[in-house]
N, C-alpha and C. Protein backbone atom coordinates (compact mmCIF):
# COMPACT_ATOMS: atom_id res chain seq x y z
N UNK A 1 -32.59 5.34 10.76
CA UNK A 1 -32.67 3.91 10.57
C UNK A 1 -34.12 3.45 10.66
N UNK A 2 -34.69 3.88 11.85
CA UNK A 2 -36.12 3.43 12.20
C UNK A 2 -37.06 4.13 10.62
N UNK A 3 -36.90 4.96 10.45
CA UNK A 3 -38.04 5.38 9.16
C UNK A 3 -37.82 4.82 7.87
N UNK A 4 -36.42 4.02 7.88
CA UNK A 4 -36.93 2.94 6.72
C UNK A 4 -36.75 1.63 7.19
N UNK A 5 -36.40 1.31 8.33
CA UNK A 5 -36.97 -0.56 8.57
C UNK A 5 -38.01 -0.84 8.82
N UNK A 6 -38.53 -0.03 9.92
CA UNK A 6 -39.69 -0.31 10.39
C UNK A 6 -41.19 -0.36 8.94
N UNK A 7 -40.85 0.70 8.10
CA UNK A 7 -42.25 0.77 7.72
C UNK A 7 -41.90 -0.48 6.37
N UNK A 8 -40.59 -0.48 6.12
CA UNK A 8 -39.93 -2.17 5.30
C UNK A 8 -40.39 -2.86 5.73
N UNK A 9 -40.26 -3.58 7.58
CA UNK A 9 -40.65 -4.44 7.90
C UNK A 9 -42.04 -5.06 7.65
N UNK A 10 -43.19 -3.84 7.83
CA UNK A 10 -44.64 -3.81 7.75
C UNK A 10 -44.78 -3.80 6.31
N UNK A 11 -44.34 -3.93 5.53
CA UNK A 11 -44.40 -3.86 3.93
C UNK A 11 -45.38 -2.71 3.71
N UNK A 12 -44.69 -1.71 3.71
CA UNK A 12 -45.01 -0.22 3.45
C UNK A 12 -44.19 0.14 3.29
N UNK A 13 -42.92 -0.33 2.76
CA UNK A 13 -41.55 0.38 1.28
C UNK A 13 -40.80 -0.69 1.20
N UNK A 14 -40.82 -0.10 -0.33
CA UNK A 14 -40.25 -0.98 -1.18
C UNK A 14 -38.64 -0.86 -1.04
N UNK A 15 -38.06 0.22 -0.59
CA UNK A 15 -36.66 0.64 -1.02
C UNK A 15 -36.84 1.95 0.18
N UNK A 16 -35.59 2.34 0.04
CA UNK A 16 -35.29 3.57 0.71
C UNK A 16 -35.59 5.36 -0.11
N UNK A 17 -36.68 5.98 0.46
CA UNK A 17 -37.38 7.22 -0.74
C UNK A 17 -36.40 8.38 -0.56
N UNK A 18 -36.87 9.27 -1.25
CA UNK A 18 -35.90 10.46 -1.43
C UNK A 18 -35.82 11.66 -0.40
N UNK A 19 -36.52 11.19 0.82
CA UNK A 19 -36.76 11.70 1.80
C UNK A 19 -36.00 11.17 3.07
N UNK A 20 -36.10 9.50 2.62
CA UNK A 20 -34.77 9.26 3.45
C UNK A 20 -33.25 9.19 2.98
N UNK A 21 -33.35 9.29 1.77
CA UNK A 21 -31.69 9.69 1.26
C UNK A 21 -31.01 10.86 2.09
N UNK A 22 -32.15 11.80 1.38
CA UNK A 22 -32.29 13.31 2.32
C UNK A 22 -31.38 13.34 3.48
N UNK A 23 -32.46 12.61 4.27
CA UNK A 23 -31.74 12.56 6.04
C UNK A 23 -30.90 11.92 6.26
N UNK A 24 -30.58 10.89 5.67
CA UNK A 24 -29.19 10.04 6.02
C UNK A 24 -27.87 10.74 5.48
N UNK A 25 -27.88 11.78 4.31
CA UNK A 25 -26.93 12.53 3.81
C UNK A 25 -26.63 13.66 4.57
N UNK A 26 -28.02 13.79 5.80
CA UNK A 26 -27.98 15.26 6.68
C UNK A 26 -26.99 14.51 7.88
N UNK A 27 -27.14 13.53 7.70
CA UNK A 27 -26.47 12.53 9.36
C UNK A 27 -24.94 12.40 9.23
N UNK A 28 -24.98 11.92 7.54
CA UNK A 28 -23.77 11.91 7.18
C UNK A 28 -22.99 13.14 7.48
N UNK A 29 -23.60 14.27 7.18
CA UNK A 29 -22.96 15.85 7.27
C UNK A 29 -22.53 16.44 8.52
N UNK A 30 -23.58 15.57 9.61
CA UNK A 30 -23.52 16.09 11.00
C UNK A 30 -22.49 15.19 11.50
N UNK A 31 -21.97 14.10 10.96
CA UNK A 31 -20.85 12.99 11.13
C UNK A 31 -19.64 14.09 10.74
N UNK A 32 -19.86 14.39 9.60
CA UNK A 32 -18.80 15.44 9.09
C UNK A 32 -18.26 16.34 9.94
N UNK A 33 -18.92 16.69 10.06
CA UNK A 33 -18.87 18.61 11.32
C UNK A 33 -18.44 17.77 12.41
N UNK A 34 -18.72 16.78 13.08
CA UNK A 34 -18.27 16.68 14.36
C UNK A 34 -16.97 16.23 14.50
N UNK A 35 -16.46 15.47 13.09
CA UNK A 35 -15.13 15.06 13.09
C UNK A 35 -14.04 16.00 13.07
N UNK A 36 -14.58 17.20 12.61
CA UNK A 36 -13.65 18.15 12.73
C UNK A 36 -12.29 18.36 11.66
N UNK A 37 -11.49 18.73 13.24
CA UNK A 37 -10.00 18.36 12.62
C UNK A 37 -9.64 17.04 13.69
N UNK A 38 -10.51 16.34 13.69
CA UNK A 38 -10.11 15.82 14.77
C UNK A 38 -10.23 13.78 13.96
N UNK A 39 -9.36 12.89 14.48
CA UNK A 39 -9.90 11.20 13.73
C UNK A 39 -11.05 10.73 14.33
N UNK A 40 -11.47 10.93 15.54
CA UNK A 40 -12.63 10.57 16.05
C UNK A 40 -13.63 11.12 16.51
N UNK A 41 -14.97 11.01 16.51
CA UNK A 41 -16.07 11.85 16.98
C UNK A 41 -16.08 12.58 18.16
N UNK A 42 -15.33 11.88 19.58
CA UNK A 42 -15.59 12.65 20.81
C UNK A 42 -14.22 13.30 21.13
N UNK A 43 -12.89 12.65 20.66
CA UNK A 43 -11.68 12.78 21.19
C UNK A 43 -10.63 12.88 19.99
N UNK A 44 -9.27 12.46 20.40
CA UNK A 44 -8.38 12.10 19.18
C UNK A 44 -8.12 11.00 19.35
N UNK A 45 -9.25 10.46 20.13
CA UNK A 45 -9.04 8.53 20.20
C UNK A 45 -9.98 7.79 19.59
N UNK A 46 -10.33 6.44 19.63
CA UNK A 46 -11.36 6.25 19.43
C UNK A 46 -11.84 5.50 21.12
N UNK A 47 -12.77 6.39 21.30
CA UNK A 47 -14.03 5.98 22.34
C UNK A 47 -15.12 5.21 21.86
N UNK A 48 -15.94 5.07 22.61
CA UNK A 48 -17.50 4.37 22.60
C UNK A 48 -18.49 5.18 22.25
N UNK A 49 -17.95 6.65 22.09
CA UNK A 49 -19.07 7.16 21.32
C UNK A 49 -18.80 6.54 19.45
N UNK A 50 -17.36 6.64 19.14
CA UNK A 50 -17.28 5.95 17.81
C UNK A 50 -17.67 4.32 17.92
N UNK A 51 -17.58 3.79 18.96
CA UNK A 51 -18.39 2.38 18.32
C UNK A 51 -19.57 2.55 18.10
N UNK A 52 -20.55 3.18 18.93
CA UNK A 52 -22.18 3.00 19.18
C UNK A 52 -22.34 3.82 17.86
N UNK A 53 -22.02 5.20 17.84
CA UNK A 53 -22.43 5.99 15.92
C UNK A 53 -21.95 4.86 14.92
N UNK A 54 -21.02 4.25 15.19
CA UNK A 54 -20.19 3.37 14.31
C UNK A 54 -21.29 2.29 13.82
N UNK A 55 -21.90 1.89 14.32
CA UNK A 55 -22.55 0.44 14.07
C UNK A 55 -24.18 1.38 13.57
N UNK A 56 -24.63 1.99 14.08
CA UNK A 56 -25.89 2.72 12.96
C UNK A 56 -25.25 3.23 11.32
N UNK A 57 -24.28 4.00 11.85
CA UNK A 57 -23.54 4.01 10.98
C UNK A 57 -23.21 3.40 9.58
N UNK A 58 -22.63 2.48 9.91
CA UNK A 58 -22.39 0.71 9.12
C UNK A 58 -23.71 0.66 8.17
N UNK A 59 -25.07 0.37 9.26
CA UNK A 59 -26.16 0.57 8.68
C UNK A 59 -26.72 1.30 7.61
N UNK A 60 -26.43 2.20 7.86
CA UNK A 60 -27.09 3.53 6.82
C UNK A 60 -25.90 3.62 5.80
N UNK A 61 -24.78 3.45 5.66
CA UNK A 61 -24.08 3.11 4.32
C UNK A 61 -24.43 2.21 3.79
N UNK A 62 -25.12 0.69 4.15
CA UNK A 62 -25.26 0.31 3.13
C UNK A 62 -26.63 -0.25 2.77
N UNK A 63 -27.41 0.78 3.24
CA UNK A 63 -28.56 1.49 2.50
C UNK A 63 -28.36 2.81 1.31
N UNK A 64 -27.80 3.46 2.00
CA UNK A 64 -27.57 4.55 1.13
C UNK A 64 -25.91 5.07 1.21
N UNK A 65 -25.46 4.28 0.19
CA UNK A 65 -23.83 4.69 0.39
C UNK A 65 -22.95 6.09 -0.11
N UNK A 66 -22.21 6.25 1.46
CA UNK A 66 -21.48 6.89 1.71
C UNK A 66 -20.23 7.48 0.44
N UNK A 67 -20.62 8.21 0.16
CA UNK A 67 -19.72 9.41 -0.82
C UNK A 67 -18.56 9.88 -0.45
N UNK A 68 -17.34 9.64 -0.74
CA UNK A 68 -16.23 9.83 0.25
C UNK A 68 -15.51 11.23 -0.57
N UNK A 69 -16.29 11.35 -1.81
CA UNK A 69 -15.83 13.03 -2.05
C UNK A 69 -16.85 13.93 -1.52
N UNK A 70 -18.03 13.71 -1.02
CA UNK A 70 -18.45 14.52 -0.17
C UNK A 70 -18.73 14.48 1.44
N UNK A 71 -17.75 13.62 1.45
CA UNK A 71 -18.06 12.98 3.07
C UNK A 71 -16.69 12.77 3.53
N UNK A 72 -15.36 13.12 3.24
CA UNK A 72 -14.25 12.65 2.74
C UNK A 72 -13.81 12.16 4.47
N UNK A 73 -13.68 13.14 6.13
CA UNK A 73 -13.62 12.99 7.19
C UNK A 73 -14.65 11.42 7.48
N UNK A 74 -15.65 11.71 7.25
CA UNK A 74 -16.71 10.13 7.58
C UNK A 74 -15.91 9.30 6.85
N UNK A 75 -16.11 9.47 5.41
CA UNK A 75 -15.05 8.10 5.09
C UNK A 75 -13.31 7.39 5.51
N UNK A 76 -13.32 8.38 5.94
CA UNK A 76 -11.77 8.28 6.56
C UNK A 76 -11.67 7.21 7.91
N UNK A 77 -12.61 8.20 8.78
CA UNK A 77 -13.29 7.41 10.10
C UNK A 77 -13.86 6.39 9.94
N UNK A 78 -14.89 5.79 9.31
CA UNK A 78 -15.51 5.05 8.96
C UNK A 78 -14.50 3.76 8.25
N UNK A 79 -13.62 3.98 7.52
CA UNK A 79 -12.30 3.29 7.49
C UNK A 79 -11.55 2.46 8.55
N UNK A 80 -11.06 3.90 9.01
CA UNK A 80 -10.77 3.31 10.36
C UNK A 80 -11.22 2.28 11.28
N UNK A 81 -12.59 2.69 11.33
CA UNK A 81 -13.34 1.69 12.64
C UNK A 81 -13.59 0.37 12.25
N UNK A 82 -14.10 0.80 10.61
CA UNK A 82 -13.88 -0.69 9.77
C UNK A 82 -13.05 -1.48 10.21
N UNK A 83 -11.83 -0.91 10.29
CA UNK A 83 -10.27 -2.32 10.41
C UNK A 83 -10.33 -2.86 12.22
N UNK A 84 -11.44 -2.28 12.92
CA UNK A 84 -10.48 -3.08 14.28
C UNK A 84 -11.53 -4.43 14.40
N UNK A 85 -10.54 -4.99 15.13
CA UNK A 85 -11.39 -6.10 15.00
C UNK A 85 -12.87 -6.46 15.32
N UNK A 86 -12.23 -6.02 16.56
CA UNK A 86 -13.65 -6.12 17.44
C UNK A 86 -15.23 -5.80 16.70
N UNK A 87 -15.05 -4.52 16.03
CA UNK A 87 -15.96 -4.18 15.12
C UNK A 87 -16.16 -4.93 14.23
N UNK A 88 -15.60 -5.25 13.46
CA UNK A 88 -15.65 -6.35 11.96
C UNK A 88 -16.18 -7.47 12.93
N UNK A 89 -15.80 -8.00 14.22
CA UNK A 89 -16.36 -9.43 14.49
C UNK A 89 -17.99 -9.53 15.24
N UNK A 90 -17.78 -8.28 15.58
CA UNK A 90 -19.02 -8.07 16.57
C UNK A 90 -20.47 -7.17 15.33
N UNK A 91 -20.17 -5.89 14.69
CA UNK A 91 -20.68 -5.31 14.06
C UNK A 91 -21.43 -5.55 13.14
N UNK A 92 -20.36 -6.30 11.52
CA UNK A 92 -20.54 -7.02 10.93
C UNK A 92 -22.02 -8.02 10.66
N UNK A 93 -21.91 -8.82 11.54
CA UNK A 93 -22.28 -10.19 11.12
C UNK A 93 -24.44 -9.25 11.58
N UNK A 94 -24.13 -8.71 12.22
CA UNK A 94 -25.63 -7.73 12.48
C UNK A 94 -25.79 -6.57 11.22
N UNK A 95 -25.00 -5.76 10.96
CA UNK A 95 -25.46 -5.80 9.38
C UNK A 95 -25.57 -6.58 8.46
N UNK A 96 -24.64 -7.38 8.15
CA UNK A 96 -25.09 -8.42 6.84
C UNK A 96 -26.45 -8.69 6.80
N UNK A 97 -26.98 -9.19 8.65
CA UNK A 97 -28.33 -9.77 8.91
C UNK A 97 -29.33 -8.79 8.36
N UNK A 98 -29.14 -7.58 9.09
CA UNK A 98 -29.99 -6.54 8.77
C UNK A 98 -30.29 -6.22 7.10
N UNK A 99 -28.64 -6.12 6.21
CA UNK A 99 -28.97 -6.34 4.62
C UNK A 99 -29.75 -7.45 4.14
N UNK A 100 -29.43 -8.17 4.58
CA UNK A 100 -30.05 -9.85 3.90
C UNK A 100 -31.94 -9.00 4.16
N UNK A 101 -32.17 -8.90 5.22
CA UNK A 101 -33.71 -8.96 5.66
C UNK A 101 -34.11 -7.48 4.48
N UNK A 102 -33.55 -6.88 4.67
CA UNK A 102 -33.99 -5.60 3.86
C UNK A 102 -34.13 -6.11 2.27
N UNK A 103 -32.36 -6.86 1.84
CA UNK A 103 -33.00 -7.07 0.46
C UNK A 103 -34.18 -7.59 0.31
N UNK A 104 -34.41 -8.76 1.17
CA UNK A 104 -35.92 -9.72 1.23
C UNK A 104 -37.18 -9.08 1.11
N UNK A 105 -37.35 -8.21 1.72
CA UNK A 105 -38.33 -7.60 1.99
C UNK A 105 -38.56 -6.32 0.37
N UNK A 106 -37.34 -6.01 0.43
CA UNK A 106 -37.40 -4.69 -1.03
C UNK A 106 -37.39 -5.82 -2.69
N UNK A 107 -37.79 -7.25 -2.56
CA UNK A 107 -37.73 -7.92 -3.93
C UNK A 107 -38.80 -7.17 -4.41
């Protein structure tokens, strides 16, 4: 997250480069592997380790969105966490913010 807001913020990128596609598709992968056979990252519940990944998470899809034929477990999860509320009411409204400032900054 930090290697493309921060240097966005300072107007030193325009957009997200092919270096951070790169790593956010490696995060995505390591999202992958940890889900397993399992619906959630730490358990077969959802814990607080799926909110806190959950909300960077959020982030980095919609910078660089999430591929659900090669990500098919993340997108599943990522589904999931989507629908509870709490997330959509709390999560939400801090990405939109975070998109809005990024488009601004990437005109």
């Amino acid at each position: 997250m930090r290697a493309v807001t921060q240097p966005t913020f300072t107007a030193k990128l325009d957009g997200p480069t092919k270096k951070n596609i790169s790593d956010i598709e490696e995060g995505y992968s390591i999202v992958e592997a940890y889900l397993g056979h399992r619906a959630y990252v730490a358990a077969d519940h959802l814990t607080i380790a799926d909110i806190s990944l959950g909300s960077t998470f959020s982030a980095l899809v919609w910078i660089h969105p999430l591929d659900p034929n090669m990500f098919p477990k993340s997108a599943a999860w990522f589904e999931r966490l989507s629908t509870e509320s709490y997330f959509k009411e709390i999560n939400a409204p801090g990405v939109a913010f975070l998109a809005r400032s990024l488009r601004h900054f990437w005109r």
